[in-house]
Protein backbone atom coordinates (compact mmCIF):
# COMPACT_ATOMS: atom_id res chain seq x y z
CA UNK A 1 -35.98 21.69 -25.53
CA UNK A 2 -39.38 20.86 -24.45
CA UNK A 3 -41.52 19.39 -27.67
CA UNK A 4 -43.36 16.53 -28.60
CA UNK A 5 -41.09 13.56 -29.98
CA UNK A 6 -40.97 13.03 -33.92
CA UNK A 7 -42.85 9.70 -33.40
CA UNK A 8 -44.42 7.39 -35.75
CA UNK A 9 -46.56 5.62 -33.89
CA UNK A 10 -49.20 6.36 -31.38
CA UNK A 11 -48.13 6.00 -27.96
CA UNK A 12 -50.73 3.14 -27.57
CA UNK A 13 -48.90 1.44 -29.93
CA UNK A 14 -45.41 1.81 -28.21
CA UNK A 15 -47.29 0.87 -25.22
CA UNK A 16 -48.38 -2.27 -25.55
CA UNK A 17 -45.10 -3.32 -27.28
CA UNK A 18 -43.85 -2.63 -23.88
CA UNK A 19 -45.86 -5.00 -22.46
CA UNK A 20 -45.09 -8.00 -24.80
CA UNK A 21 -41.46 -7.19 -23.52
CA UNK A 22 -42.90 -7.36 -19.96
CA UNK A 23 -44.40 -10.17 -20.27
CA UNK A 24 -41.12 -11.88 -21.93
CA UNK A 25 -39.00 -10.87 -19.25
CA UNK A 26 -41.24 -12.51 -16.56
CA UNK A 27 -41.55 -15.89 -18.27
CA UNK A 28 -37.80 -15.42 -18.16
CA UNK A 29 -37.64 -14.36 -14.48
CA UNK A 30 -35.43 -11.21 -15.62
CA UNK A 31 -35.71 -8.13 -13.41
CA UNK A 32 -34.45 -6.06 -16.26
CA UNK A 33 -32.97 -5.81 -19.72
CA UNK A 34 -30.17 -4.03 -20.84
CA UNK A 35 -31.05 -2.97 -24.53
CA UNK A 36 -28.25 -2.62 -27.19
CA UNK A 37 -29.75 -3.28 -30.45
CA UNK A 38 -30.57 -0.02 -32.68
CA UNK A 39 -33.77 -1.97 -34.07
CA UNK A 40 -35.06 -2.70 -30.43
CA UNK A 41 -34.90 0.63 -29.05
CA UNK A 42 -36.20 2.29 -32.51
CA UNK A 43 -39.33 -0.35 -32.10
CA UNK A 44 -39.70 0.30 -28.57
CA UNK A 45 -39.28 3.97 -28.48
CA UNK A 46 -38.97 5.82 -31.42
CA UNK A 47 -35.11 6.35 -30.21
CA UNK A 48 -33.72 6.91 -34.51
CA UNK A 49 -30.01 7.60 -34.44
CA UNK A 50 -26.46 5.58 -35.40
CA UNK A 51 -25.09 6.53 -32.21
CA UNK A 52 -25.42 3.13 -31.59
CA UNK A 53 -21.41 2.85 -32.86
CA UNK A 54 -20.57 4.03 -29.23
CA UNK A 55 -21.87 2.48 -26.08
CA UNK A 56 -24.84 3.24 -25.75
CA UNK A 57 -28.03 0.93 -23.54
CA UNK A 58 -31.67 1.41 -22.79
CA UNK A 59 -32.37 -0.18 -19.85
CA UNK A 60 -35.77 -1.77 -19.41
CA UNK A 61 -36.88 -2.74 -15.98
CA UNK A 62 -39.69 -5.14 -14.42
CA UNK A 63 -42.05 -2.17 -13.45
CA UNK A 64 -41.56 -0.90 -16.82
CA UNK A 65 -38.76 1.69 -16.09
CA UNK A 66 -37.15 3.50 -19.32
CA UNK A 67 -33.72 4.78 -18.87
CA UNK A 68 -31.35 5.53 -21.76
CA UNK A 69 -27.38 5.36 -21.24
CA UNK A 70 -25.98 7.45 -24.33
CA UNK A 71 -23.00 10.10 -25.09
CA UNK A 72 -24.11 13.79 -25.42
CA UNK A 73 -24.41 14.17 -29.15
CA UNK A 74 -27.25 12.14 -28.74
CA UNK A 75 -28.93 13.56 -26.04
CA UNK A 76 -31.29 15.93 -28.44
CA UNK A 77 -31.53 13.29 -30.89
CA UNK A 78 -33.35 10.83 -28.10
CA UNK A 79 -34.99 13.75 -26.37
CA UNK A 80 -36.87 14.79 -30.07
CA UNK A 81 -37.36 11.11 -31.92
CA UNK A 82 -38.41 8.98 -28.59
CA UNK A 83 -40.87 8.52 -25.90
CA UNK A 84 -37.87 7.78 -23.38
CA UNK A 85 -38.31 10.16 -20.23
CA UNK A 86 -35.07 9.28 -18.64
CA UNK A 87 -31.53 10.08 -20.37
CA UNK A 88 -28.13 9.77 -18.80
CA UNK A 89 -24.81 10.76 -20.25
CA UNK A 90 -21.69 9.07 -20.32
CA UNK A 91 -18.28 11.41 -20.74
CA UNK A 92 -16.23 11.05 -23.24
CA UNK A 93 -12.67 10.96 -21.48
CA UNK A 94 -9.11 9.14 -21.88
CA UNK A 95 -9.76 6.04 -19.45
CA UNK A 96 -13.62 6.67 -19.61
CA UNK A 97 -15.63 3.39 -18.36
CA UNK A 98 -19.41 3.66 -19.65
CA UNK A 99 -20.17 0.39 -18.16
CA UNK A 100 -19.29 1.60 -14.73
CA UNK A 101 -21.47 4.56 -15.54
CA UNK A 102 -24.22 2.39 -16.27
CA UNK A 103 -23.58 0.01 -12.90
CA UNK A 104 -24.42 3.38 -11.40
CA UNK A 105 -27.55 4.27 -12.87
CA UNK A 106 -28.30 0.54 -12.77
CA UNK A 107 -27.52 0.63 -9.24
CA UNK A 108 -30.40 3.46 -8.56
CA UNK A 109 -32.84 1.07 -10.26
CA UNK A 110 -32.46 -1.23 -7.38
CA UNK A 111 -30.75 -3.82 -9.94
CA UNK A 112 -27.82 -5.62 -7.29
CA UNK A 113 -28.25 -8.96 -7.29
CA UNK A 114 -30.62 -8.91 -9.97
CA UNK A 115 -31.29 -11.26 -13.17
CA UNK A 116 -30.87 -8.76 -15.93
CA UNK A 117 -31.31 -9.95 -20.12
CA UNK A 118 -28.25 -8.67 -22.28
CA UNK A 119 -28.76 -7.89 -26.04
CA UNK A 120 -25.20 -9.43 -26.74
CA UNK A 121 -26.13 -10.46 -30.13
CA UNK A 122 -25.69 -6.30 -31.70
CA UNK A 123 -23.73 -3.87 -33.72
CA UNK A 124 -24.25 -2.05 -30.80
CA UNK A 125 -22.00 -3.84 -28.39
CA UNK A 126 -18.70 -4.47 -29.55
CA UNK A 127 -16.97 -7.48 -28.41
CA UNK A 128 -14.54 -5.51 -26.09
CA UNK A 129 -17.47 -3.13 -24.97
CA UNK A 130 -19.12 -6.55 -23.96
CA UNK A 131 -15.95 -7.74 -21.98
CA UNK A 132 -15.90 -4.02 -20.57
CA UNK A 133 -19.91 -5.08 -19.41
CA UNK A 134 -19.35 -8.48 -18.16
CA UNK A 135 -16.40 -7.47 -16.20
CA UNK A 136 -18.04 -4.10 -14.62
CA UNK A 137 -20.90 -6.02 -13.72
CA UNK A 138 -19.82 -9.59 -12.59
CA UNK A 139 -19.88 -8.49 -9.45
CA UNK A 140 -23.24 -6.34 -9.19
CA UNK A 141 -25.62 -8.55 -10.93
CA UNK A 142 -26.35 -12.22 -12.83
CA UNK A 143 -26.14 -11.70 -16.91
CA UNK A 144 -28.15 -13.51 -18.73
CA UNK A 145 -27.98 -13.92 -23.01
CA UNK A 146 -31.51 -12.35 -23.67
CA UNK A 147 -30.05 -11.49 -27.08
CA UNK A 148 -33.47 -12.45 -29.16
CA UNK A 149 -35.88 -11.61 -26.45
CA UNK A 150 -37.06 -8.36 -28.50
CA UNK A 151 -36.07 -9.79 -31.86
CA UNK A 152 -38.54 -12.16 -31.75
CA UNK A 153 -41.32 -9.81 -31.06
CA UNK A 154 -40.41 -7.90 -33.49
CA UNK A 155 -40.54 -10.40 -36.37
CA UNK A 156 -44.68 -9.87 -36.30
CA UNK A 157 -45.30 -6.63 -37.64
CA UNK A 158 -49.01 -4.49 -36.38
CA UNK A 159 -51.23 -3.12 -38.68
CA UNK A 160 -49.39 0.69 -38.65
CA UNK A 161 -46.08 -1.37 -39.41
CA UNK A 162 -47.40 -3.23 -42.73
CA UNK A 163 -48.65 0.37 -43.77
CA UNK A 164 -44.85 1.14 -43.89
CA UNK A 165 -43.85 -1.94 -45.16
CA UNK A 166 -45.99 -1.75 -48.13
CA UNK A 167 -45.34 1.91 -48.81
CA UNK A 168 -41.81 1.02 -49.17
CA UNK A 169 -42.83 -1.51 -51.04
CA UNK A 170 -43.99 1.51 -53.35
CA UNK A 171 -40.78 3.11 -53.38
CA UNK A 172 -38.72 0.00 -54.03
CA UNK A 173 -41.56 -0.20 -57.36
CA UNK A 174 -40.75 3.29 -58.26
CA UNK A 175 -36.84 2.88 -57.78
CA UNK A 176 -37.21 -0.15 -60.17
CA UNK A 177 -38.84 1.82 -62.62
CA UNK A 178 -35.83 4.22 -62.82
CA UNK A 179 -33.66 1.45 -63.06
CA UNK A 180 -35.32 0.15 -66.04
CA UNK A 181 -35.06 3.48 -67.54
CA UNK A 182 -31.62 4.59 -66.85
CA UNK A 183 -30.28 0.81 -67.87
CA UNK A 184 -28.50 0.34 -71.37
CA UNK A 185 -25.71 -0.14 -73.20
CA UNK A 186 -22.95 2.49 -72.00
CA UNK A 187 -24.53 3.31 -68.74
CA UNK A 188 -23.11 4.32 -66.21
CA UNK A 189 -23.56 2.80 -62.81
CA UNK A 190 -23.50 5.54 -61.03
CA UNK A 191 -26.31 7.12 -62.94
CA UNK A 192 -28.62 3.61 -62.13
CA UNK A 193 -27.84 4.02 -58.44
CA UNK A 194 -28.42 7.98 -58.12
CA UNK A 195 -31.70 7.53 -59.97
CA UNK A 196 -32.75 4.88 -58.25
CA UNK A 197 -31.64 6.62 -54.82
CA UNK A 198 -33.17 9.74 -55.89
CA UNK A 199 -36.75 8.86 -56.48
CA UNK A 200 -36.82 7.11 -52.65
CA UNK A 201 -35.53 10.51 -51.16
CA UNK A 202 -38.07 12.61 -53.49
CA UNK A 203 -41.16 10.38 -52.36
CA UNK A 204 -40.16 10.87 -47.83
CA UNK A 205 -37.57 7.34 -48.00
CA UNK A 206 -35.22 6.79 -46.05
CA UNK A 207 -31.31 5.35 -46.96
CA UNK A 208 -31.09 1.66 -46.63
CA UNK A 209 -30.00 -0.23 -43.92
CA UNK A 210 -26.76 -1.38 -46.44
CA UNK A 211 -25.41 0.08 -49.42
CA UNK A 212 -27.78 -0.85 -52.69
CA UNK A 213 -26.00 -3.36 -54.40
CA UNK A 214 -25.31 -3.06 -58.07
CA UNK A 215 -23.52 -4.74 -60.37
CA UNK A 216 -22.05 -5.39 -64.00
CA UNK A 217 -19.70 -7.36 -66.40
CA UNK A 218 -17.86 -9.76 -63.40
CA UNK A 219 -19.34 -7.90 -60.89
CA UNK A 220 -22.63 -9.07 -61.80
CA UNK A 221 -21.72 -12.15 -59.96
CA UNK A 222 -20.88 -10.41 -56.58
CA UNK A 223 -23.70 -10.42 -53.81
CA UNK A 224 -22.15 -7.42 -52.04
CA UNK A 225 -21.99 -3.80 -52.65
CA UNK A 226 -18.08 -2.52 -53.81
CA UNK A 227 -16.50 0.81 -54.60
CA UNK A 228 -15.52 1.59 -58.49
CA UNK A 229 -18.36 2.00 -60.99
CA UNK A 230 -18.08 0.60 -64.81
CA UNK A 231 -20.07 1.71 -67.65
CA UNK A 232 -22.14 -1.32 -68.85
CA UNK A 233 -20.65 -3.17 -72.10
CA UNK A 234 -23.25 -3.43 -75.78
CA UNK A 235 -23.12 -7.04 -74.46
CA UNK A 236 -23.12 -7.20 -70.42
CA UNK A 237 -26.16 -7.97 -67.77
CA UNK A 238 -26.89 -5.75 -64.45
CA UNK A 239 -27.81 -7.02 -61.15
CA UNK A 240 -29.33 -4.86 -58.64
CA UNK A 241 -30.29 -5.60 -55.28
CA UNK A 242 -31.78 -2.45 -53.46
CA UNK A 243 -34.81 -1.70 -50.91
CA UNK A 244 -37.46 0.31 -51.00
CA UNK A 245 -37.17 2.10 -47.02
CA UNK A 246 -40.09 4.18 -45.19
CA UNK A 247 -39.59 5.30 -41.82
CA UNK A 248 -36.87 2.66 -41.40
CA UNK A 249 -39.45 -0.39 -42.93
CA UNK A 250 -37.31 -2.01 -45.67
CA UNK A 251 -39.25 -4.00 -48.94
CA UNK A 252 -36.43 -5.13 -50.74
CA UNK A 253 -36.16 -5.83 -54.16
CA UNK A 254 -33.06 -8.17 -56.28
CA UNK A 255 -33.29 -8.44 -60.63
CA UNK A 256 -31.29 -9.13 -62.87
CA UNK A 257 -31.33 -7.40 -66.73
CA UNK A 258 -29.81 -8.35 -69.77
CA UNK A 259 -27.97 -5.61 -71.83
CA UNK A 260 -27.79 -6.41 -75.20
CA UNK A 261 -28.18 -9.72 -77.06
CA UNK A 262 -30.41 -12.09 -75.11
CA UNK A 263 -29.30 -15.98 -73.90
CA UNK A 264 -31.34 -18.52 -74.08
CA UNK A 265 -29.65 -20.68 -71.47
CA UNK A 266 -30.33 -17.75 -69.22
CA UNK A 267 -33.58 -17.56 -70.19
CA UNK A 268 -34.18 -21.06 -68.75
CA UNK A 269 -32.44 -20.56 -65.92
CA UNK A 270 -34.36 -17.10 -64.99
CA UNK A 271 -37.53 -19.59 -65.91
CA UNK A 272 -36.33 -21.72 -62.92
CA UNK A 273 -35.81 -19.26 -60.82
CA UNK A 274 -39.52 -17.82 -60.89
CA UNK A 275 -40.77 -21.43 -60.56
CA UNK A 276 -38.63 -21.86 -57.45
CA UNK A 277 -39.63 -18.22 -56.24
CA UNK A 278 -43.27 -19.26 -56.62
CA UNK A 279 -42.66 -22.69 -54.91
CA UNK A 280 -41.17 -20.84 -51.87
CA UNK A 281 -44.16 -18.40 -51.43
CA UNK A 282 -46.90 -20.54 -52.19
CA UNK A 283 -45.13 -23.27 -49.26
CA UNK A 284 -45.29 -20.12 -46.84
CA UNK A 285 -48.00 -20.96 -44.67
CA UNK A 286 -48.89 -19.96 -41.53
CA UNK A 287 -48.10 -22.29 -38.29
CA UNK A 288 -45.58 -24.15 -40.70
CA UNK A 289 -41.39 -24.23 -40.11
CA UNK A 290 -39.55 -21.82 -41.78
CA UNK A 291 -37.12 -24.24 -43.54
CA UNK A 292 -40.59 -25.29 -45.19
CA UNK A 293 -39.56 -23.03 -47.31
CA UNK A 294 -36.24 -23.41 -48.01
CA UNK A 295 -37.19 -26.90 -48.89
CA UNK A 296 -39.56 -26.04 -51.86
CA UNK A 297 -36.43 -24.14 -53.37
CA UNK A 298 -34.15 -27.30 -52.77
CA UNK A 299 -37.06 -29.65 -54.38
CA UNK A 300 -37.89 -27.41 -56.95
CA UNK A 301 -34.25 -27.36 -58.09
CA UNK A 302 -33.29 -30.87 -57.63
CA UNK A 303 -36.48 -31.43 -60.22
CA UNK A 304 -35.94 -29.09 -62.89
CA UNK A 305 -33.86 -30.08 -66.01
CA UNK A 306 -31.55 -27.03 -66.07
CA UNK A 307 -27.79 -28.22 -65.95
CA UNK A 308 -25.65 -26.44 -64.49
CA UNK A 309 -22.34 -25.40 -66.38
CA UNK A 310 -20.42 -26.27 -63.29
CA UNK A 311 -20.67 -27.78 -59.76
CA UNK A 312 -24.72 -27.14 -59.54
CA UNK A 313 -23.79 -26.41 -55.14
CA UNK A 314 -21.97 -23.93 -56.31
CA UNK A 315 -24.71 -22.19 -58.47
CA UNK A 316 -27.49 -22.47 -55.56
CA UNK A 317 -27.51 -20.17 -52.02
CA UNK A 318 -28.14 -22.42 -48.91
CA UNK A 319 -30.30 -19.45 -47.53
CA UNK A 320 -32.84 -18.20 -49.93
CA UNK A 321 -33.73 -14.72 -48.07
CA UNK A 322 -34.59 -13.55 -44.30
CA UNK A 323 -37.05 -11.86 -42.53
CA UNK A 324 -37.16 -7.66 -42.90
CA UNK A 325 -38.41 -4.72 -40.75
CA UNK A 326 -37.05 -1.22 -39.35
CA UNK A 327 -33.39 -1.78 -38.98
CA UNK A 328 -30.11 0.25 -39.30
CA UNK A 329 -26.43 -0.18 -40.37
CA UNK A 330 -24.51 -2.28 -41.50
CA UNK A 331 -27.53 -4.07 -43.08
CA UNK A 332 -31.12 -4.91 -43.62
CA UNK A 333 -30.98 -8.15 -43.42
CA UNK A 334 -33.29 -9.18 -40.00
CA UNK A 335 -33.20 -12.31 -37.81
CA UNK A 336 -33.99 -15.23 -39.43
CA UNK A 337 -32.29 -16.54 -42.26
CA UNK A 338 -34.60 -18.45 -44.50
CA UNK A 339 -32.53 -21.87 -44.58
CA UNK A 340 -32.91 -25.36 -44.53
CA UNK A 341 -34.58 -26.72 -41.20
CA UNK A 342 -35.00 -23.74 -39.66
CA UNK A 343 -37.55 -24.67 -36.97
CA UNK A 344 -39.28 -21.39 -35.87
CA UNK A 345 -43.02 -21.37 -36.80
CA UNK A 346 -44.41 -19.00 -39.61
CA UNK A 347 -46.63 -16.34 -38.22
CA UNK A 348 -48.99 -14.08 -39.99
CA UNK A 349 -47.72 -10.92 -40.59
CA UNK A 350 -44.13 -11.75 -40.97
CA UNK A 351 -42.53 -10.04 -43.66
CA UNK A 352 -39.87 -12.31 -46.04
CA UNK A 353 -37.81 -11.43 -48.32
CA UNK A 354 -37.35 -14.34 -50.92
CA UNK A 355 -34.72 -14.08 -53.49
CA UNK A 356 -33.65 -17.21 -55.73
CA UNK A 357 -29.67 -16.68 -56.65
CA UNK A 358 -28.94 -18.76 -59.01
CA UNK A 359 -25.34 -18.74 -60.89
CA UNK A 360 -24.44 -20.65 -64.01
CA UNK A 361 -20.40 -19.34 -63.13
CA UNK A 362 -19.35 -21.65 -66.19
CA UNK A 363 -21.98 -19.93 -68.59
CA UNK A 364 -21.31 -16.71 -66.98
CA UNK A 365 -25.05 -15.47 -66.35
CA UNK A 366 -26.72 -15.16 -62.98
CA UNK A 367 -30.54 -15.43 -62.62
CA UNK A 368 -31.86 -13.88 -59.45
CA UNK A 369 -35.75 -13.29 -59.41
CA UNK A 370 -36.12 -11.99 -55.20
CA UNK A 371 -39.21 -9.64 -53.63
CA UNK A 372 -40.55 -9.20 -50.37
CA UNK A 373 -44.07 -11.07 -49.50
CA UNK A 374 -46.06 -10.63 -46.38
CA UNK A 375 -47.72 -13.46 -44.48
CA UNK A 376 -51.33 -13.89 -44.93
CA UNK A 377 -53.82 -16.21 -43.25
CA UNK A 378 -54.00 -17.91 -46.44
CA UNK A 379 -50.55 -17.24 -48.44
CA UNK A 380 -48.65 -14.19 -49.11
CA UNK A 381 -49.10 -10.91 -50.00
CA UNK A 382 -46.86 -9.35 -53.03
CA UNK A 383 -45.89 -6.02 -51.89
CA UNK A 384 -43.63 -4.84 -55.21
CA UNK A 385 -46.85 -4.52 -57.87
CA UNK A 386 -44.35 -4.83 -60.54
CA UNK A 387 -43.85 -7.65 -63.27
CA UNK A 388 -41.20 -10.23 -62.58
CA UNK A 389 -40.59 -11.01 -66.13
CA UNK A 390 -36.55 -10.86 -67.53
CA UNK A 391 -35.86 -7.71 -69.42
CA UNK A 392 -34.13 -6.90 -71.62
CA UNK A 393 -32.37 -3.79 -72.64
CA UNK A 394 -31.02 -3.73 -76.26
C-alpha cells in the first residue's frame, strides 16, 4: 500500500520537532526513547489511531531512528496517517510477550547497555504492561522515567498548530450556538448533545478526547459525563462542558444556562465568576509561574462579597483549568493542571483552558464561566468569539 501519509503537517514541521526531542535526549544523556503516549507519537509523526489500548511503542533513537512496535490492525493505520518508515508487529498469542518482542528490535538498534527514556506516565502503558517492560528489559538496558520529556515540548504550540487550535475554537462557537438553540424547558438532553455533536462533524471535527459533559436538575452539579438523559424541568439550569476538536486540537468550552425563572443569587455568583475568569487571564503573562494564575482566582474570591450557602472550600475547585492540544482518550485534559504554586514558567503560545467552577451546593446553582485563551506576548488571545454573558432560556 504504497501512498503518501494523511499528514497534517509539512514534513519540515515534523522535522524539526524531531530535533527538539534530540536535543532533549542529549541534555539527558539518553541513547533512546521508548514512546508510549498517543499524543507524542501523533505530534511526532502523524501516527492517529486508539490502538494505543494494546502495547504498542515508537522507539526514538540518538541518530534519529523511527521504529514503531504495534499489533497488525494497526499496521495500515501507521503506514497511511504517519511519516514512520519502520513498523514491526507483535503477535497476538496465548503467552504472547510484546516487550520481549521489542528487546529484539531494540536489540538491532544497538540499544544493550544503553540509557533509554520511558514514557511511563500514559494510557498507553498499563501498569502490568510496564512491569512486563521493566522486567524484559532489566537486564538489556538502564530505564530511565523520561515520562514528560515530549510533554513538555509539546505544551508550545507552532504557528500551523494555533491555526487548528483556533479553528476549533470555531467549532466549539458553532456547537454553542446549537446549544443555545436546542435549550428549553422540556428538552431533551440528548437532543443538546446530538446538535451540538452534529455541527462539529458537519464542519471536518473530530470527537473529543472525553465524552461532552452535560448536565441538568442534580446533575447540573456533576463535573463528569454519565449515562441516562433527563428532559430539562420549566424550572431547572444546564451545564455543558464540551470542546470544539480539529485534527485532534481541542478549544474547550464550559456554561452554564438557566431554564426558566432567573436567580438573583446566581446572578451574583455568575458575576464573580467572570471577574475571577478575567483576573486569571489578564495575570497570564509570559515568563511568569503558572500558579500566578491560580492565585488571581484564590484572591479574587477571598475579596468578593458573595457568601457562600455552605462551606465556601467546598464551592471553589483547587485547579482552575489545564493546558490543551491534540490528545486522545480517555480525556482532553493536557499536562499541567492550572493550580496553586505550580512553578513551570508561562510561555507564549501555550494554550489554557480556564474555567471558574463555582457551586453554591446549599442554594443549589452552579456558576461556571470557562474558555480556552492562547498566550500572547502581551496577554491572551480569546479563541471562542462568543459572549460570556448568563442566559437565560424561559
Amino acid at each position: 500500500m504504497d501512498q503518501v501519509p494523511h499528514i497534517h503537517f509539512s514534513l519540515e514541521e515534523f522535522a524539526g520537532r524531531k530535533q527538539r526531542v534530540l536535543r532533549e535526549m542529549a541534555a539527558k544523556e539518553l541513547d533512546g526513547l521508548l514512546i508510549f503516549r498517543q499524543e507524542s507519537m501523533y505530534w511526532l509523526t502523524g501516527y492517529d489511531t486508539f490502538g494505543y489500548v494494546f502495547f504498542q511503542c515508537l522507539y526514538l533513537g540518538a541518530n534519529g531512528d523511527l521504529k514503531l512496535l504495534t499489533r497488525m490492525p494497526d499496521l495500515r493505520q501507521a503506514k497511511f496517517t504517519s511519516i514512520i518508515p519502520d513498523i514491526r508487529i507483535w503477535k497476538d498469542a496465548e503467552n504472547a510477550n510484546p516487550a520481549r518482542d521489542l528487546m529484539h528490535m531494540l536489540e538491532e538498534c544497538g540499544c544493550r547497555g544503553k540509557r533509554l527514556g520511558v514514557e511511563w506516565e500514559s494510557y498507553g502503558l498499563t501498569a502490568r504492561n510496564g512491569r512486563l517492560l521493566d522486567e524484559t528489559l532489566k537486564d538489556f538496558c538502564r530505564l530511565q522515567d523520561a515520562s514528560f520529556l515530549v510533554s513538555l515540548l509539546r505544551l508550545t504550540k507552532s504557528p500551523q498548530e494555533l491555526e487548528y487550535v483556533r479553528k476549533a475554537g470555531e467549532l466549539a462557537d458553532l456547537a454553542l450556538d446549537e446549544i443555545h438553540r436546542t435549550t428549553a424547558p422540556g428538552a431533551f438532553e440528548g437532543d443538546i448533545l446530538a446538535a451540538l455533536q452534529a455541527v462539529i462533524f458537519r464542519n471536518d471535527g473530530d470527537y473529543p478526547g472525553n465524552e461532552n459533559i452535560i448536565g441538568s436538575g442534580p446533575g447540573a452539579f456533576l463535573g463528569r459525563y454519565f449515562t441516562g438523559r433527563r428532559h430539562l424541568g420549566q424550572n431547572d439550569e444546564l451545564l455543558v462542558e464540551f470542546a470544539g476538536v480539529y485534527r485532534r486540537y481541542h478549544a474547550a468550552l464550559m456554561r452554564v444556562i438557566r431554564v426558566g425563572k432567573p436567580i438573583s443569587k446566581q446572578l451574583e455568583l455568575y458575576q464573580l465568576g467572570l471577574d475571577c475568569l478575567q483576573a486569571c487571564q489578564e495575570s497570564c503573562k509570559v515568563g511568569r509561574p503558572i500558579g500566578d494564575i491560580y492565585q488571581a482566582f484564590e484572591r479574587t474570591l477571598r475579596n468578593s462579597s458573595y457568601k457562600f450557602g455552605g462551606e465556601r472550600d467546598l464551592g471553589r475547585p483547587f485547579s482552575i483549568g489545564y493546558s490543551l492540544g491534540a490528545t486522545f482518550a480517555p480525556n482532553w485534559m493536557d499536562y499541567p493542571l492550572l493550580y496553586r504554586d505550580n512553578p513551570l514558567p508561562i510561555e507564549e503560545n501555550m494554550v489554557f483552558f480556564m474555567h471558574m467552577t463555582l457551586r453554591d451546593d446549599e442554594r443549589g446553582f452552579n456558576a461556571v464561566p470557562g474558555e480556552t485563551v492562547i498566550v500572547t506576548k502581551t496577554g491572551v488571545e480569546r479563541v471562542s468569539k462568543r459572549s460570556l454573558e448568563f442566559v437565560i432560556k424561559s
